[in-house]
Structures are given as structure tokens and as C-alpha cells.
PDB file of N, CA and C in Angstrom:
ATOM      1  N   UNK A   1       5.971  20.355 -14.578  1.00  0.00           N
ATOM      2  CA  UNK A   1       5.645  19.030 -14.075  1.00  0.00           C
ATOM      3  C   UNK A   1       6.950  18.392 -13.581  1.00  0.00           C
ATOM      4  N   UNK A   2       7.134  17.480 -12.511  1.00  0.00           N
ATOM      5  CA  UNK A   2       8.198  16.930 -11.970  1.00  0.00           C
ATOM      6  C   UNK A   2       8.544  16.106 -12.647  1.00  0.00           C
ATOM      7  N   UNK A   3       9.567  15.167 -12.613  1.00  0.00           N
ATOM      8  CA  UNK A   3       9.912  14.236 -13.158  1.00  0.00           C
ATOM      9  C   UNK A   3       8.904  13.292 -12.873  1.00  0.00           C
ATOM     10  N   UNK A   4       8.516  12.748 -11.260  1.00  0.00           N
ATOM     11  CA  UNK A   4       7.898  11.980 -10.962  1.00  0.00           C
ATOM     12  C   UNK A   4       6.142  12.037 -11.434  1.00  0.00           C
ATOM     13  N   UNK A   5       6.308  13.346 -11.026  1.00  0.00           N
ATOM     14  CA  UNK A   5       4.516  13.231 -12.093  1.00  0.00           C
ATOM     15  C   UNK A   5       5.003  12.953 -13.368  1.00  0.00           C
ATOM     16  N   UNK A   6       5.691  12.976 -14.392  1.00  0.00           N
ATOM     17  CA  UNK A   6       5.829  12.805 -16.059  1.00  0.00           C
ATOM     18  C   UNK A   6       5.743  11.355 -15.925  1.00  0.00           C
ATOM     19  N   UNK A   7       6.549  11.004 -14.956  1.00  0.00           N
ATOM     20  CA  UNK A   7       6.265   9.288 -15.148  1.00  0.00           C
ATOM     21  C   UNK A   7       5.209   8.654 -15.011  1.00  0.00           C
ATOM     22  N   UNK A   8       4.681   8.996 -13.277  1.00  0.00           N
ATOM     23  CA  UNK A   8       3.377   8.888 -13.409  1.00  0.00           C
ATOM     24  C   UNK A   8       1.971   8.707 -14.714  1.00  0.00           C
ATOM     25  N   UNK A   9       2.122   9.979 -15.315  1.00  0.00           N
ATOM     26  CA  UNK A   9       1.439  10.153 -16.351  1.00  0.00           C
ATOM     27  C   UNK A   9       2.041   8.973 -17.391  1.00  0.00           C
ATOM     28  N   UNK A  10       3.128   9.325 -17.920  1.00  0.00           N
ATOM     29  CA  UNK A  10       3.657   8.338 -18.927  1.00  0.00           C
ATOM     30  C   UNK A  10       3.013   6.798 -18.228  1.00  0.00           C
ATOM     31  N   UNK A  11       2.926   6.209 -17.112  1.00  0.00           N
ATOM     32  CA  UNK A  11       2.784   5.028 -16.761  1.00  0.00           C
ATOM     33  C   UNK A  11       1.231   4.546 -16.922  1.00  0.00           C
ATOM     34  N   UNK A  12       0.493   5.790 -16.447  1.00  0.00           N
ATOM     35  CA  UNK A  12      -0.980   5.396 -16.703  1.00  0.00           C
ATOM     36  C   UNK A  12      -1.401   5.512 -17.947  1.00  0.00           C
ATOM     37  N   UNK A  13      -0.883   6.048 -18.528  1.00  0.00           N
ATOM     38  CA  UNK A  13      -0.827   6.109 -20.135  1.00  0.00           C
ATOM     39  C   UNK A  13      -0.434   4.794 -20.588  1.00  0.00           C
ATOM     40  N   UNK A  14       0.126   4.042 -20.404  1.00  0.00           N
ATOM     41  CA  UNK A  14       0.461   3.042 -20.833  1.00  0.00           C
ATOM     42  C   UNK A  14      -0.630   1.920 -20.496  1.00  0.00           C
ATOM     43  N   UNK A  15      -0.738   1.985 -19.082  1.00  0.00           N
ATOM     44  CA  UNK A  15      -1.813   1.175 -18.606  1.00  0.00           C
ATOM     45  C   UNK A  15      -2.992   1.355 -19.259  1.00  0.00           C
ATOM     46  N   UNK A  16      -3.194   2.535 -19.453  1.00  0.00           N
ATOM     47  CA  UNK A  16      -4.389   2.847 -20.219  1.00  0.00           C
ATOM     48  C   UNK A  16      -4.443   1.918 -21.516  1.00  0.00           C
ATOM     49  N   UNK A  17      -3.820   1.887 -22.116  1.00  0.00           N
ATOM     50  CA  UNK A  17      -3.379   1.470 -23.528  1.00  0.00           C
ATOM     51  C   UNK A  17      -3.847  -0.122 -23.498  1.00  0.00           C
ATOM     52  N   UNK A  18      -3.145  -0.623 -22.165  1.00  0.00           N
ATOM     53  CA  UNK A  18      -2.828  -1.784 -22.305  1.00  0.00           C
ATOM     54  C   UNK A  18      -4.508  -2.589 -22.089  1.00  0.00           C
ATOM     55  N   UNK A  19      -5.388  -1.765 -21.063  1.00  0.00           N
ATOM     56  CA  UNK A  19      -6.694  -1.990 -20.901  1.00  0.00           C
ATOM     57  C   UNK A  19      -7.676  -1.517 -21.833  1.00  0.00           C
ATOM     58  N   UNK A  20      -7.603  -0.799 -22.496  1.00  0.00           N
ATOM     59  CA  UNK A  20      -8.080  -0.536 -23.667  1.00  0.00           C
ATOM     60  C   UNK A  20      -8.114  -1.312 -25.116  1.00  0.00           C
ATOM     61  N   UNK A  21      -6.982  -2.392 -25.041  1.00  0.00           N
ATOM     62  CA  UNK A  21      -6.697  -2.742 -25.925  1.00  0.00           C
ATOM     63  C   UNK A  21      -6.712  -2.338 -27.316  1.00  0.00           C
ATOM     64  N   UNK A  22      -5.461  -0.652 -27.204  1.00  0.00           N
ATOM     65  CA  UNK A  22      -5.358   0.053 -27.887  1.00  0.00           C
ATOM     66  C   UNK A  22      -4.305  -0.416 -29.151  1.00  0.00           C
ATOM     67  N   UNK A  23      -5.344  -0.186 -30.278  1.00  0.00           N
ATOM     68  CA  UNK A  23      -3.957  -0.327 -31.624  1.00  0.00           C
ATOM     69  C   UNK A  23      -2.360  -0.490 -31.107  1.00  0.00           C
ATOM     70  N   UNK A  24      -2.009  -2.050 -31.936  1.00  0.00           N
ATOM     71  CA  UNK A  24      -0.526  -1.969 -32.003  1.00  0.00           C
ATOM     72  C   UNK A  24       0.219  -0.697 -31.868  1.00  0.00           C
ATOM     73  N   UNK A  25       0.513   0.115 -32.395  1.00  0.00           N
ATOM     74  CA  UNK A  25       1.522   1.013 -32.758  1.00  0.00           C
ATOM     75  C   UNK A  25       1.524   2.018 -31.492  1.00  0.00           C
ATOM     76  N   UNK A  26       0.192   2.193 -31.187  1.00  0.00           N
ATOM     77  CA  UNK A  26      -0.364   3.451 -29.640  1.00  0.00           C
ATOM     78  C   UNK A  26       0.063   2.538 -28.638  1.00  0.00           C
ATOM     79  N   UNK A  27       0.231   1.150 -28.837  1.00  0.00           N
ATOM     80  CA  UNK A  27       0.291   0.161 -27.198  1.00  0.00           C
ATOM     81  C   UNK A  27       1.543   0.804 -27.305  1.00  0.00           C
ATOM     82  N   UNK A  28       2.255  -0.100 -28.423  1.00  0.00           N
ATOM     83  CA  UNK A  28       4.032   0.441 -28.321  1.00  0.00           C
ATOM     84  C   UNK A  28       4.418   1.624 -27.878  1.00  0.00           C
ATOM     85  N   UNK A  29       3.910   2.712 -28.439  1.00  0.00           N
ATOM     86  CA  UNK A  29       4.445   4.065 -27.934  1.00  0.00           C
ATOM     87  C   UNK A  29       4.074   4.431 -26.471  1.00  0.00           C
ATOM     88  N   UNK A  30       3.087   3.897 -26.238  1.00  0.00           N
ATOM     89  CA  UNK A  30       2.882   4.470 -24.953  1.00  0.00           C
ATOM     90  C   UNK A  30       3.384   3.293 -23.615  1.00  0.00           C
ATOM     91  N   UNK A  31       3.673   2.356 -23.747  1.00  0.00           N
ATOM     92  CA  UNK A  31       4.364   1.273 -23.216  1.00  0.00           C
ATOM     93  C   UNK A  31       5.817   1.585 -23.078  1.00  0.00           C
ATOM     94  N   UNK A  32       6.108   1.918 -24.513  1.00  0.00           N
ATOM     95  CA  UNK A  32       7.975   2.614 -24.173  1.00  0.00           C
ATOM     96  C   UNK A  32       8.071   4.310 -23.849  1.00  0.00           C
ATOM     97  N   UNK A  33       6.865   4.794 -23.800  1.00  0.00           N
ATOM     98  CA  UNK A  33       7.311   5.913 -23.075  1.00  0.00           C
ATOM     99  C   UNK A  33       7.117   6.237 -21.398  1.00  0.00           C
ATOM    100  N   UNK A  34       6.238   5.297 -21.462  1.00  0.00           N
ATOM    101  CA  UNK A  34       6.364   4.734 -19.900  1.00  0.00           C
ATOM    102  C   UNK A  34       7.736   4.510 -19.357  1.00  0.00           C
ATOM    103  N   UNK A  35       7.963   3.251 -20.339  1.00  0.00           N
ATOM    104  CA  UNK A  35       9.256   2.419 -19.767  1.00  0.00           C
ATOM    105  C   UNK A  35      10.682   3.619 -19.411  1.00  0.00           C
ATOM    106  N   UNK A  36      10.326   4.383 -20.855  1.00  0.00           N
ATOM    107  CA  UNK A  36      11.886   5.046 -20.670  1.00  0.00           C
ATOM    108  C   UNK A  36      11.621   6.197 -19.675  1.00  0.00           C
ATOM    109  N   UNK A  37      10.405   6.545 -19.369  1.00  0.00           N
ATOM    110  CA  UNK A  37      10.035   7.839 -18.183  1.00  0.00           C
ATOM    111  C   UNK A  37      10.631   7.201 -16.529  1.00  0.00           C
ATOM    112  N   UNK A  38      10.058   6.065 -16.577  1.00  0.00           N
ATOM    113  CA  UNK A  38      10.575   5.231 -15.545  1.00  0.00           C
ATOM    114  C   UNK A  38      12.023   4.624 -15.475  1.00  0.00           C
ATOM    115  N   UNK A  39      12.750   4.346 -16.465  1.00  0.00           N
ATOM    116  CA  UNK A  39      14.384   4.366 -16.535  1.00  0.00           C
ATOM    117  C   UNK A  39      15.063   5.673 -15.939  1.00  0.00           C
ATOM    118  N   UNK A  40      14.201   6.524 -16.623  1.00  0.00           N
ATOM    119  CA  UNK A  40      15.168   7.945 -16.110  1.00  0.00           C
ATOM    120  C   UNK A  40      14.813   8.076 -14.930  1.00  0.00           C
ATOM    121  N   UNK A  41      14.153   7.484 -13.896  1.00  0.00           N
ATOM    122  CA  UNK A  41      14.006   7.737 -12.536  1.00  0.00           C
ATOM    123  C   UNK A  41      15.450   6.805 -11.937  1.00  0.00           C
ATOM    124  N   UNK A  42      16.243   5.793 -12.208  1.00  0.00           N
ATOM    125  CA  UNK A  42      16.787   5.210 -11.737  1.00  0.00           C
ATOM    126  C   UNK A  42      17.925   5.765 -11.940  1.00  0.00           C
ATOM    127  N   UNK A  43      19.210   4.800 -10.435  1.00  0.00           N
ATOM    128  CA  UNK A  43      20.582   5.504 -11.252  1.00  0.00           C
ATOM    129  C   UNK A  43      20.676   4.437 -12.374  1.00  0.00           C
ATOM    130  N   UNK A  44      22.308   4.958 -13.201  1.00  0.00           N
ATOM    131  CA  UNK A  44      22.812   4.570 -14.047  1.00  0.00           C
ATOM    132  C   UNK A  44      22.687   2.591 -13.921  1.00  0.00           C
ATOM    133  N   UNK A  45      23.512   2.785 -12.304  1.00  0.00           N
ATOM    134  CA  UNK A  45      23.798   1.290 -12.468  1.00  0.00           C
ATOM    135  C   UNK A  45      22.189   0.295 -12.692  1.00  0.00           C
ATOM    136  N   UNK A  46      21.885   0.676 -12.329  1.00  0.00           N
ATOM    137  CA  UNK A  46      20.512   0.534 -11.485  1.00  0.00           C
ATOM    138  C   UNK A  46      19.822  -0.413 -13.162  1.00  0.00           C
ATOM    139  N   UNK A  47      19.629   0.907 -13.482  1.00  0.00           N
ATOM    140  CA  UNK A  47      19.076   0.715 -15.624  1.00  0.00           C
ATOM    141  C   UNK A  47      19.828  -0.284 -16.135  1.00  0.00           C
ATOM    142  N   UNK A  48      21.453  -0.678 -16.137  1.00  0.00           N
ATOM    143  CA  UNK A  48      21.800  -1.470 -16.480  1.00  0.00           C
ATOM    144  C   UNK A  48      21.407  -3.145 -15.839  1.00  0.00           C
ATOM    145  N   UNK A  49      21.203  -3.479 -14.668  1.00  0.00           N
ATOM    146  CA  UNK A  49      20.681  -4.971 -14.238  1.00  0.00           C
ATOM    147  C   UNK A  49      19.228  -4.813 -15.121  1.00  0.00           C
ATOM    148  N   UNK A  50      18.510  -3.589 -15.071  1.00  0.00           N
ATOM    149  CA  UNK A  50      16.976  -4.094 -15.517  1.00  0.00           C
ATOM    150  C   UNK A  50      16.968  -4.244 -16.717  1.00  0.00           C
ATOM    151  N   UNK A  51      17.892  -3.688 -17.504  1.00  0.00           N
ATOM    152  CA  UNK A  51      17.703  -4.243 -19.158  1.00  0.00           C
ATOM    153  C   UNK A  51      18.533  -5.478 -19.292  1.00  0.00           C
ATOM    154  N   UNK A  52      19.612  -5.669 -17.969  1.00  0.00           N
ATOM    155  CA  UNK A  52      20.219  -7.058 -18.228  1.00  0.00           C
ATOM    156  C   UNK A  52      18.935  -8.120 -18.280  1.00  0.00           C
ATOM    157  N   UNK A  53      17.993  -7.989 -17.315  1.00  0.00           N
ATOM    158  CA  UNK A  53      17.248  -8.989 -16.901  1.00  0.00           C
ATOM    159  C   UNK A  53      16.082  -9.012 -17.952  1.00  0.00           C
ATOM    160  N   UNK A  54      15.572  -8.098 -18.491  1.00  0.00           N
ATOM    161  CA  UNK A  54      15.004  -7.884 -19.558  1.00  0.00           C
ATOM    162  C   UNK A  54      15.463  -8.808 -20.321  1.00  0.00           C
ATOM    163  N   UNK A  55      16.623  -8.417 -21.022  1.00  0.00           N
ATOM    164  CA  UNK A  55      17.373  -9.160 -21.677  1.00  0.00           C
ATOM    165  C   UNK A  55      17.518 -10.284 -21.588  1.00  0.00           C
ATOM    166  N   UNK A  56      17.147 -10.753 -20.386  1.00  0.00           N
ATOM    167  CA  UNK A  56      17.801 -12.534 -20.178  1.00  0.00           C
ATOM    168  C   UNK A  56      15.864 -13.335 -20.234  1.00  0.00           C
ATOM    169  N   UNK A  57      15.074 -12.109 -19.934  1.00  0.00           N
ATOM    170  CA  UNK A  57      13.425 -12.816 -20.408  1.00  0.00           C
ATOM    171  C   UNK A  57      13.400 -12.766 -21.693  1.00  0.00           C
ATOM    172  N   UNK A  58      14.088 -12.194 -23.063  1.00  0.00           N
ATOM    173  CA  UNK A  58      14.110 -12.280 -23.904  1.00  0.00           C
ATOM    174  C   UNK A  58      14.832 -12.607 -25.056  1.00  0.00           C
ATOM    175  N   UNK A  59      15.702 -13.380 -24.809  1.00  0.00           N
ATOM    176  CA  UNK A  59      16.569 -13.883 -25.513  1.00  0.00           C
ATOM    177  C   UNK A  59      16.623 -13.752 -27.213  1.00  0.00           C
ATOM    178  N   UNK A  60      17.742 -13.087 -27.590  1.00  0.00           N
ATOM    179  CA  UNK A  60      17.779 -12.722 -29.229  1.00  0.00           C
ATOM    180  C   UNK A  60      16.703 -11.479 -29.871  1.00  0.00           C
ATOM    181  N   UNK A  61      16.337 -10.967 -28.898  1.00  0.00           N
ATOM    182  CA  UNK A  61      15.900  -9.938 -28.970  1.00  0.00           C
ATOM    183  C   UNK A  61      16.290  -8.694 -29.084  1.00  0.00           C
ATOM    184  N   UNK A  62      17.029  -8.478 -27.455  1.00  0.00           N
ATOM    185  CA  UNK A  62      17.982  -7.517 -27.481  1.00  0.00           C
ATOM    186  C   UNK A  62      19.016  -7.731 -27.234  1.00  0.00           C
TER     187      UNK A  62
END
């Protein structure tokens, strides 16, 4: 499987989750394995602004 299909998958997986309104613990996992399938598509610099900005919607979080 390519990278881009793994994400793919990882992403609808998540979506899935999220429309399903699947158990806490299955949203989480499949929400951050989305997320991090889709990080590894970006460059380096790239990952760093989106967790900056992340970061700045969530204050004391991360």
C-alpha cells in the first residue's frame, strides 16, 4: 500500500469514527492515526507551523 493510500485509509477511518459516534478510546485512536498518517505526508518544516497552530487553538495543552 502507498503511503498515500495508508493515509487515505487512516483518514476515513477516522471519519468513520467520528460519524459513528464511536467509543471514546476508538475516536482517539483512530483520529490520531489519521492525524499522524497525514503528518508523515508533509515536509519537516511544514509539521512544525501545523502543530504550532494547533498549539495556539489549544492553549496549555500542548
Amino acid at each position: 500500500m502507498t503511503r498515500y493510500a495508508a493515509m487515505e485509509k487512516e483518514i476515513s477511518e477516522a471519519k468513520q469514527a467520528v460519524m459513528l459516534n464511536a467509543p471514546q478510546h476508538q475516536l482517539v485512536k483512530e483520529v490520531r492515526e489519521g492525524i499522524e498518517h497525514l503528518l508523515n505526508m508533509l515536509p519537516g518544516e511544514v509539521v512544525v507551523q501545523v502543530l504550532s497552530g494547533i498549539a495556539a487553538m489549544a492553549p496549555g495543552v500542548i
